[in-house]
Protein backbone atom coordinates (compact mmCIF):
# COMPACT_ATOMS: atom_id res chain seq x y z
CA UNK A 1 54.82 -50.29 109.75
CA UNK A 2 58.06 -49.13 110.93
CA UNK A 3 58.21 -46.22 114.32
CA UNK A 4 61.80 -45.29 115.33
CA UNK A 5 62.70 -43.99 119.29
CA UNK A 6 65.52 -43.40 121.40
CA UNK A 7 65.33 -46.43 123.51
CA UNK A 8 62.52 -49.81 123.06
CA UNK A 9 61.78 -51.06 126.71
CA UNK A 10 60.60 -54.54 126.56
CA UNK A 11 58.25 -55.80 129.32
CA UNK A 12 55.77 -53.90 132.27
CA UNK A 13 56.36 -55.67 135.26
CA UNK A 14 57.34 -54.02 138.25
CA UNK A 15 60.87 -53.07 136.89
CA UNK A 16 59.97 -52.59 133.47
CA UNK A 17 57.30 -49.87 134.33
CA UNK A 18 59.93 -48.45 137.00
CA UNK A 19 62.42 -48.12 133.85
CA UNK A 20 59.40 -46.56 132.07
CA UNK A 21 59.17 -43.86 134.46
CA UNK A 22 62.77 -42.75 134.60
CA UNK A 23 62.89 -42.38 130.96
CA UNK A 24 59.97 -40.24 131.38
CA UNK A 25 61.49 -37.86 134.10
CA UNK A 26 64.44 -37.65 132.05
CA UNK A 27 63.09 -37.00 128.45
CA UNK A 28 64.58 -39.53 127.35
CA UNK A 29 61.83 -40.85 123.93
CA UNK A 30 61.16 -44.51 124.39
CA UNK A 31 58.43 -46.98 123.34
CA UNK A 32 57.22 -49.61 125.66
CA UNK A 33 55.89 -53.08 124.40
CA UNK A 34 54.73 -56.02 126.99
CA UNK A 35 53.35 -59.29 125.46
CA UNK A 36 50.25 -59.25 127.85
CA UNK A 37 48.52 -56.89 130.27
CA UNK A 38 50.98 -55.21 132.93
CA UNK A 39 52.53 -57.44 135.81
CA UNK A 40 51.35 -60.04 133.47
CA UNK A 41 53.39 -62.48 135.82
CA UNK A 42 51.75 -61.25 138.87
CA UNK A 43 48.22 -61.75 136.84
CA UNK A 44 48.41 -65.43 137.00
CA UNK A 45 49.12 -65.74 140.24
CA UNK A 46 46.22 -67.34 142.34
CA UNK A 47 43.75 -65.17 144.06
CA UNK A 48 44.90 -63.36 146.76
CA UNK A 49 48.32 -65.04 146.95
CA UNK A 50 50.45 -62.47 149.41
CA UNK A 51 54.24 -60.92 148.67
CA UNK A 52 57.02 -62.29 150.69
CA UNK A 53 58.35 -58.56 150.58
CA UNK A 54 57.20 -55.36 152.45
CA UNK A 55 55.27 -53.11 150.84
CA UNK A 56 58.31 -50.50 150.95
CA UNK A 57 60.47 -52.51 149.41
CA UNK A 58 58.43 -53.53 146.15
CA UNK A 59 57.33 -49.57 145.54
CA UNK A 60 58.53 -48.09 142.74
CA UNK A 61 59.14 -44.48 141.27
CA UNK A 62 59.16 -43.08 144.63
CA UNK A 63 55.28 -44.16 144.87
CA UNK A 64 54.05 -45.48 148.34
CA UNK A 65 52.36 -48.74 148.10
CA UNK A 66 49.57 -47.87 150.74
CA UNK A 67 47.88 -51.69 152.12
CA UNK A 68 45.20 -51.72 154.86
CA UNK A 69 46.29 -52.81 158.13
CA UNK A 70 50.09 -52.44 157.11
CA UNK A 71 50.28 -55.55 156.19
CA UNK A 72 52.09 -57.59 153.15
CA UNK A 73 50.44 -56.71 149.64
CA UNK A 74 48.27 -59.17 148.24
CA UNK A 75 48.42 -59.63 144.32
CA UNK A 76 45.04 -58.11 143.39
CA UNK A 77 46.80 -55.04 146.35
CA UNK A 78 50.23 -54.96 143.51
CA UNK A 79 48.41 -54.70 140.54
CA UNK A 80 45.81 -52.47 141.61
CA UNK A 81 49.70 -50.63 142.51
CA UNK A 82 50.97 -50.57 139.60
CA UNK A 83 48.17 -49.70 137.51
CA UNK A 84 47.82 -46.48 139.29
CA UNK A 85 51.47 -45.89 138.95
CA UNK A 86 50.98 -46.25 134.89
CA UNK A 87 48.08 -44.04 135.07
CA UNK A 88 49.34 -41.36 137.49
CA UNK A 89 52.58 -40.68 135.00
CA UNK A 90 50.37 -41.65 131.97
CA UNK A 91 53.03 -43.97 130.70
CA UNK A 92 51.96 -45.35 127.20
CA UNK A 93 52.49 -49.23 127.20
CA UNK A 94 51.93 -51.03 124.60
CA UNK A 95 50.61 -54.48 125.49
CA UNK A 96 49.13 -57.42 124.58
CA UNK A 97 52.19 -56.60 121.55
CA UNK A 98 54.91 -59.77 121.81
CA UNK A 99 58.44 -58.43 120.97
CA UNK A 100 59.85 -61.71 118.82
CA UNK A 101 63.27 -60.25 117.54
CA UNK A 102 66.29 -57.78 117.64
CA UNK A 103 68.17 -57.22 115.09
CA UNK A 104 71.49 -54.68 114.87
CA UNK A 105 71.60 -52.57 112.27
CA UNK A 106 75.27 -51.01 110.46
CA UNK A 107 75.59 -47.68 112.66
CA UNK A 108 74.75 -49.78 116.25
CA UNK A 109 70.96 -49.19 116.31
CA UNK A 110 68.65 -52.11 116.26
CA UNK A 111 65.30 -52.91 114.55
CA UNK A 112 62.50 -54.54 117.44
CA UNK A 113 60.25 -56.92 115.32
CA UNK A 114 56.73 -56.89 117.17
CA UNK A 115 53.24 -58.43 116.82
CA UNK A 116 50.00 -58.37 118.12
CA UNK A 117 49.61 -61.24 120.97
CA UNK A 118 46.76 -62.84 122.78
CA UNK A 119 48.78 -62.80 126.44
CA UNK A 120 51.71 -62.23 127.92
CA UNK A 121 55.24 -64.34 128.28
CA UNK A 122 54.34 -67.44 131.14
CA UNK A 123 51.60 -68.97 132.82
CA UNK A 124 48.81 -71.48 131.85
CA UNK A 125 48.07 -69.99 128.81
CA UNK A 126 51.86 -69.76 127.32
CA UNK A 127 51.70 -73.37 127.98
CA UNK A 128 49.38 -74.12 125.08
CA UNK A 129 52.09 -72.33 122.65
CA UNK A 130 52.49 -69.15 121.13
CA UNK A 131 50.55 -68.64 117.71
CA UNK A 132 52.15 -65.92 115.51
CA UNK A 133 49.77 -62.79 115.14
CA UNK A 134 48.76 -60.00 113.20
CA UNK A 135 49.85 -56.15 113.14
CA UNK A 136 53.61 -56.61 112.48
CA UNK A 137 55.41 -53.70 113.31
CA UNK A 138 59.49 -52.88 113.00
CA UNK A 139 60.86 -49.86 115.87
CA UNK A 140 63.97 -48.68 115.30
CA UNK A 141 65.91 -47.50 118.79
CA UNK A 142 69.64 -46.75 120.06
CA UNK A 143 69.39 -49.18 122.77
CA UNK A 144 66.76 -51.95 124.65
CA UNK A 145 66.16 -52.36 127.91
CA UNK A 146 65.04 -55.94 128.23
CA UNK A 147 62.62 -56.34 131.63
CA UNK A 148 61.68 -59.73 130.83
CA UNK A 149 60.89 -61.39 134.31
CA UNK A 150 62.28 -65.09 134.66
CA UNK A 151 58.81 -67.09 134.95
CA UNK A 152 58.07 -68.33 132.14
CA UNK A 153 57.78 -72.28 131.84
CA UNK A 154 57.19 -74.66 134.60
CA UNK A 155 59.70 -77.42 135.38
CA UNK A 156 58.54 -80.32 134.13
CA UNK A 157 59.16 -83.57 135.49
CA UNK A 158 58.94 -85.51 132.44
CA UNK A 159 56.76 -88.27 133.90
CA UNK A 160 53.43 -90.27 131.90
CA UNK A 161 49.97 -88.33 132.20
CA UNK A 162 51.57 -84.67 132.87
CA UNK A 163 49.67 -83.35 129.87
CA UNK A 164 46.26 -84.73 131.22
CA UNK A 165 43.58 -82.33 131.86
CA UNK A 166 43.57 -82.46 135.19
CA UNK A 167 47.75 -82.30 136.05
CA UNK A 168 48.65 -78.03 135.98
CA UNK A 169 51.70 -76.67 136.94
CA UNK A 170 49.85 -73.23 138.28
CA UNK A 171 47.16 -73.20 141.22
CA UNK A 172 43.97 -71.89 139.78
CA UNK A 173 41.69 -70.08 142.22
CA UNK A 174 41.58 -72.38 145.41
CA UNK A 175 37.70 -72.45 145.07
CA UNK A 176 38.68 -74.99 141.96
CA UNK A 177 39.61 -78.21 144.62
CA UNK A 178 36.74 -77.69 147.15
CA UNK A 179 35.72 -81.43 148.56
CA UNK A 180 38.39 -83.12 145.94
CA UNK A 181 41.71 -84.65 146.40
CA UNK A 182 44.90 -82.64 145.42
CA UNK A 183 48.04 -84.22 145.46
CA UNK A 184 50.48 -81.44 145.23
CA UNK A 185 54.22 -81.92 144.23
CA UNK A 186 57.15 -79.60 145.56
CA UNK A 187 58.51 -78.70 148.83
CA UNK A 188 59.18 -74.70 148.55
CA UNK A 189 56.80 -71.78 148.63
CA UNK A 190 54.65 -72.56 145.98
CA UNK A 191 54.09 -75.92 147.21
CA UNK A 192 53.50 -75.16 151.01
CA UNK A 193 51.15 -72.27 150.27
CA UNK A 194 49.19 -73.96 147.95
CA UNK A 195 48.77 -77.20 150.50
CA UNK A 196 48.00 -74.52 153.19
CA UNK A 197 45.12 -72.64 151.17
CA UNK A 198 44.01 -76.24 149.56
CA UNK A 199 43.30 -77.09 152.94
CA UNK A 200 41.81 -74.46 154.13
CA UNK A 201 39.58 -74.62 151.33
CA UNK A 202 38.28 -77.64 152.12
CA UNK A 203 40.39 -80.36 150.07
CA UNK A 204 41.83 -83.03 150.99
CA UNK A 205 45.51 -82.72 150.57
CA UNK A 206 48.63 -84.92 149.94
CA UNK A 207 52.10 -83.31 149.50
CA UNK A 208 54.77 -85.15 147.76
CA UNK A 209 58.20 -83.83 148.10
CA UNK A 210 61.52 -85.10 147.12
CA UNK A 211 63.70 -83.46 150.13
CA UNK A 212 63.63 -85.45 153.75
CA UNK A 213 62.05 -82.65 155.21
CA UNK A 214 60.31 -79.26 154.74
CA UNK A 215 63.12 -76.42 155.16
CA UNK A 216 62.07 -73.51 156.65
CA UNK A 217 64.60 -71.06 154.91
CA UNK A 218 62.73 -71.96 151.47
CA UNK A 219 59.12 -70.71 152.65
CA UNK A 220 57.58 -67.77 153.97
CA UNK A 221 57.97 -67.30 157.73
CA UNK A 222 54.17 -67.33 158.16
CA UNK A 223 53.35 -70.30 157.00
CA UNK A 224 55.75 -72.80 157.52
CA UNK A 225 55.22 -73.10 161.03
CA UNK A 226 51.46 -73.86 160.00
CA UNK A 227 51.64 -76.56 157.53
CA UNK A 228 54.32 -78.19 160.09
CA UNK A 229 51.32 -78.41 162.40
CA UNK A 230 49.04 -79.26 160.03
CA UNK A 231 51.43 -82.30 158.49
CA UNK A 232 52.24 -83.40 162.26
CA UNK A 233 48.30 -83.61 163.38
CA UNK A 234 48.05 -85.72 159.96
CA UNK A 235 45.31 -83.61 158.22
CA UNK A 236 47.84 -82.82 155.23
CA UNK A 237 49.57 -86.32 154.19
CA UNK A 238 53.00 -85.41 153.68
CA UNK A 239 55.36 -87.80 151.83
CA UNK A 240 59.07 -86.99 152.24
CA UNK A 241 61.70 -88.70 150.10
CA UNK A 242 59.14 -89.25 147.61
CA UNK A 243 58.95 -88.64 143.71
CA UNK A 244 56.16 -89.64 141.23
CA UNK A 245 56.52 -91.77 138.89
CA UNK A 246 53.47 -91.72 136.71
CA UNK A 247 50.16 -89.79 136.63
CA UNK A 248 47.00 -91.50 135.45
CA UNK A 249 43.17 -90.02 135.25
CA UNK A 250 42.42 -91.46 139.12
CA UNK A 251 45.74 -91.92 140.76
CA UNK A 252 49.73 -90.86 140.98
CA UNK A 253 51.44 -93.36 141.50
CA UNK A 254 54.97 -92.46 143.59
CA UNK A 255 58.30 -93.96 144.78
CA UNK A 256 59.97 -94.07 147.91
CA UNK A 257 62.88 -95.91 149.07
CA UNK A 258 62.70 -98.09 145.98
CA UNK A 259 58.66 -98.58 147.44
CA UNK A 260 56.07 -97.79 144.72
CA UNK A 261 52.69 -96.80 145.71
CA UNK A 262 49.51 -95.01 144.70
CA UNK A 263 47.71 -92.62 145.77
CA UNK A 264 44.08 -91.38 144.76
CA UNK A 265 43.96 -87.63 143.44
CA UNK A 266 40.98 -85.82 141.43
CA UNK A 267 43.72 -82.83 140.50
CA UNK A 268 47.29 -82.96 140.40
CA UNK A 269 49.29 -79.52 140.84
CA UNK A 270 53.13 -80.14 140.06
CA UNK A 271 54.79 -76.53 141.72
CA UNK A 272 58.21 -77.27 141.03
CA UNK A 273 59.15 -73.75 140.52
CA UNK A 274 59.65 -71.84 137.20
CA UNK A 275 62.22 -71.19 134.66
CA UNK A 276 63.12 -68.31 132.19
CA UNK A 277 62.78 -67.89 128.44
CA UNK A 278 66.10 -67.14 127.11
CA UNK A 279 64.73 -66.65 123.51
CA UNK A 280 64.97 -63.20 122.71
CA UNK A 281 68.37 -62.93 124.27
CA UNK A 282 69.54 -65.70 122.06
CA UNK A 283 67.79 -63.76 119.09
CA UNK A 284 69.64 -60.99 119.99
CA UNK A 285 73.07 -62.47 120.45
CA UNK A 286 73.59 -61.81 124.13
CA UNK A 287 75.77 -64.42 125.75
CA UNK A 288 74.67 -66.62 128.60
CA UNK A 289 76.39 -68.18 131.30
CA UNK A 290 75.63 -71.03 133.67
CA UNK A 291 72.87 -73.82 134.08
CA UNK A 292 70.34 -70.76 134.66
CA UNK A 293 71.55 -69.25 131.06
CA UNK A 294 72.05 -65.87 132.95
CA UNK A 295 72.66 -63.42 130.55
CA UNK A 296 76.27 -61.74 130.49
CA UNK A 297 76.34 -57.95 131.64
CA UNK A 298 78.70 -55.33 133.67
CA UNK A 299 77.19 -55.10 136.70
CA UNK A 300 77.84 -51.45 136.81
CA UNK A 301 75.37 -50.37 133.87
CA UNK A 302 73.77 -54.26 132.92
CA UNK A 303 74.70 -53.27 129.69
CA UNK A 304 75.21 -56.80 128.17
CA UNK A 305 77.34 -58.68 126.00
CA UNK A 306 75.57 -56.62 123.39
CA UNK A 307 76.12 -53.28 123.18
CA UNK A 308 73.41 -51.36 123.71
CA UNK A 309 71.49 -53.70 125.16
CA UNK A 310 70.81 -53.65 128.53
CA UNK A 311 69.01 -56.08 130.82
CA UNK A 312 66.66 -54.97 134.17
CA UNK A 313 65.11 -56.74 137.09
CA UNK A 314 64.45 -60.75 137.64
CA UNK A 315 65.42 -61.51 134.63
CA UNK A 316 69.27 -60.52 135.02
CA UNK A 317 69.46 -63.41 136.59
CA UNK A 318 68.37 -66.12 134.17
CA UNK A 319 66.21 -68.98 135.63
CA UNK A 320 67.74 -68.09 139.04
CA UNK A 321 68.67 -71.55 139.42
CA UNK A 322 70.61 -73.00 142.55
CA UNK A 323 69.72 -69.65 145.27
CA UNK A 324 68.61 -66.07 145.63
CA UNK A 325 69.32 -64.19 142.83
CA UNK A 326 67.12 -61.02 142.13
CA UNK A 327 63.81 -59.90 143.49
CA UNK A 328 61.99 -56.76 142.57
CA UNK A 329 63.38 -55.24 145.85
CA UNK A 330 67.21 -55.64 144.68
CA UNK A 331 66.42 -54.25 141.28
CA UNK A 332 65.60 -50.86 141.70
CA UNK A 333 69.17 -49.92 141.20
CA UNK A 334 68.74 -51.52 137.88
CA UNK A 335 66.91 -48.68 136.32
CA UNK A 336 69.59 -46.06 138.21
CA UNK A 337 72.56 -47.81 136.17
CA UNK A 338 71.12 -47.73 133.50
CA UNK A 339 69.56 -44.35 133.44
CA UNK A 340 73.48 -43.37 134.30
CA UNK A 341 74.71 -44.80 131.45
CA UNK A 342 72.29 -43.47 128.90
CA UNK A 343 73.08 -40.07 130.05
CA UNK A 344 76.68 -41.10 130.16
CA UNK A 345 77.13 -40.41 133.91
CA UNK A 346 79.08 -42.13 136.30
CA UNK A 347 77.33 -45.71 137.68
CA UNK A 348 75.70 -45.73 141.18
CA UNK A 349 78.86 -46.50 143.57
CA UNK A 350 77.70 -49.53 144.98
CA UNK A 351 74.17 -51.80 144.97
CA UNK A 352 72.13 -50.93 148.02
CA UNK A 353 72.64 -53.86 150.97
CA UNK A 354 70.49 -56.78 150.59
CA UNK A 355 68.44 -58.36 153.70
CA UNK A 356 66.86 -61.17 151.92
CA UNK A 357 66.83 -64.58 152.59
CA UNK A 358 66.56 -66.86 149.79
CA UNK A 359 63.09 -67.66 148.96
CA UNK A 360 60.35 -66.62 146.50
CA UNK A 361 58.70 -63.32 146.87
């Protein structure tokens, strides 16, 4: 099966639906593929897990993101968001279809290879592999927009027992550790909100972290100042300085100051953070740069090393290694560049000013 289009936008998270929308206003033809549902990211999130950002800044398309009491969204709040956003300009995304090549053809146009998929890029289920499907289909377009997001694997630590059954790199629903021990390794907002709602829950928590200390800049305002009071009244064992060295059905065993110990757990949650898949760049033959493979662009149209193909939101940034890099807030002006440069008007002067401190949304 072969479709052609102006322009193949690949992935419907927040930026990739905003990009989705522009195209519309300006009648520009376009087909949209995601791998999974939309905000397929955002999906495997844990229940009720709340946005760093204001709701303000995380709108798109000039849509208000409305949340009771004012308040931060929650992620059943954003995708509830953005699914009324797809249905009130009746985009037409194509999901649960996995994009799995580009290919330039003589002329400058490309061919998009896709197939039917089970779910989306990242998360538990990416974990257990991709296995190729059915409904092959080649689109042939002018340019890509890739809107690929940049959390796709978990870092691994590499250690003996991280594949057993109970050792995940993603907090399920909190209701999962009720009356059990959790140890939980990491030390930045993944980590600290997970030991917070673990608690809360009613499990008995131990977090292992690497640093000396907790730093405030790397978690959200709200709850740092909690889990320091919970750690100091000693009803969440924190271990500073501390890395694990194996992980066996009843215990972790972990190291500190050349010390080994271990400690009982009944589920082990590693939230080391998250990296991107650089695949389909590769594929493509974009170039990429650094120790977070951040793919080459201009910065005035994020057309890439590649021309004609242009990159959008997280995902500009690679694995975002080493700092902030690129939220959903900073991207907006993604979709204006490269809206500009389609047309073939002038870029956007300058990137709006950025009042973000360096941690996770």
């Amino acid at each position: 099966m072969e479709h052609e289009t102006e322009v193949v936008v690949v992935g419907a998270g927040p930026i990739g639906i905003e990009m989705a929308v522009a195209l519309t206003q300006h009648r520009i033809p376009y087909l949209h593929f995601e791998a999974g549902s939309i905000g397929w990211t955002i999906g495997w999130f844990a229940p009720e897990t709340t946005f760093f950002s204001s709701p303000e800044r995380i709108a798109i398309s000039g849509v208000p993101l409305q949340i009771v009491g004012q308040r931060k969204a929650t992620r059943e709040e954003y995708l509830n968001y953005l699914r009324t956003v797809v249905q009130h300009h009746q985009l037409a995304i194509h999901s649960y279809r996995r994009v799995t090549g580009i290919v330039r053809q003589d002329g400058g146009s490309f061919v998009v290879e896709s197939e039917r998929s089970s779910f989306g890029i990242g998360g538990p289920k990416e974990c257990t592999g991709f296995e190729s499907g059915v409904e092959r289909i080649q689109t042939r377009a002018r340019s890509v927009v890739l809107a690929l997001g940049d959390m796709h694997h978990p870092n691994v630590l590499g250690v003996s027992g991280e594949s057993l059954p109970h050792v995940s790199h993603f907090l399920a629903d909190p209701h999962t550790y009720f009356g059990k021990r959790v140890l939980i390794c990491g030390g930045k907002n993944s980590a600290a909100e997970a030991a917070l709602r673990l608690y809360r829950i009613g499990a008995h928590v131990s977090l292992v972290h690497r640093g000396a200390q907790l730093r405030s800049e790397q978690i959200k305002y709200w709850i740092y100042p909690e889990l320091s009071s919970l750690i100091a009244a000693g009803a969440i064992d924190f271990h500073p300085s501390t890395e694990i060295a194996s992980i066996s059905e009843q215990t972790v065993r972990i190291t500190s100051a050349g010390q080994a110990r271990n400690i009982a757990a009944d589920f082990v949650l590693l939230l080391t953070g998250y990296r991107q898949d650089p695949t389909l760049y590769r594929h493509a033959g974009i170039a990429l740069e650094g120790p977070g493979l951040k793919p080459v662009y201009n910065p005035d149209t994020m057309e890439t090393s590649v021309a004609g193909i242009f990159v959008a939101g997280t995902g500009s940034a690679g694995s975002q290694l080493g700092g902030c890099k690129e939220f959903i807030e900073t991207s907006h002006i993604h979709v204006e560049k490269i809206i500009a440069k389609l047309l073939g008007r002038p870029a956007p002067l300058t990137d709006p000013p950025r009042e973000l401190d360096c941690r996770e949304s």
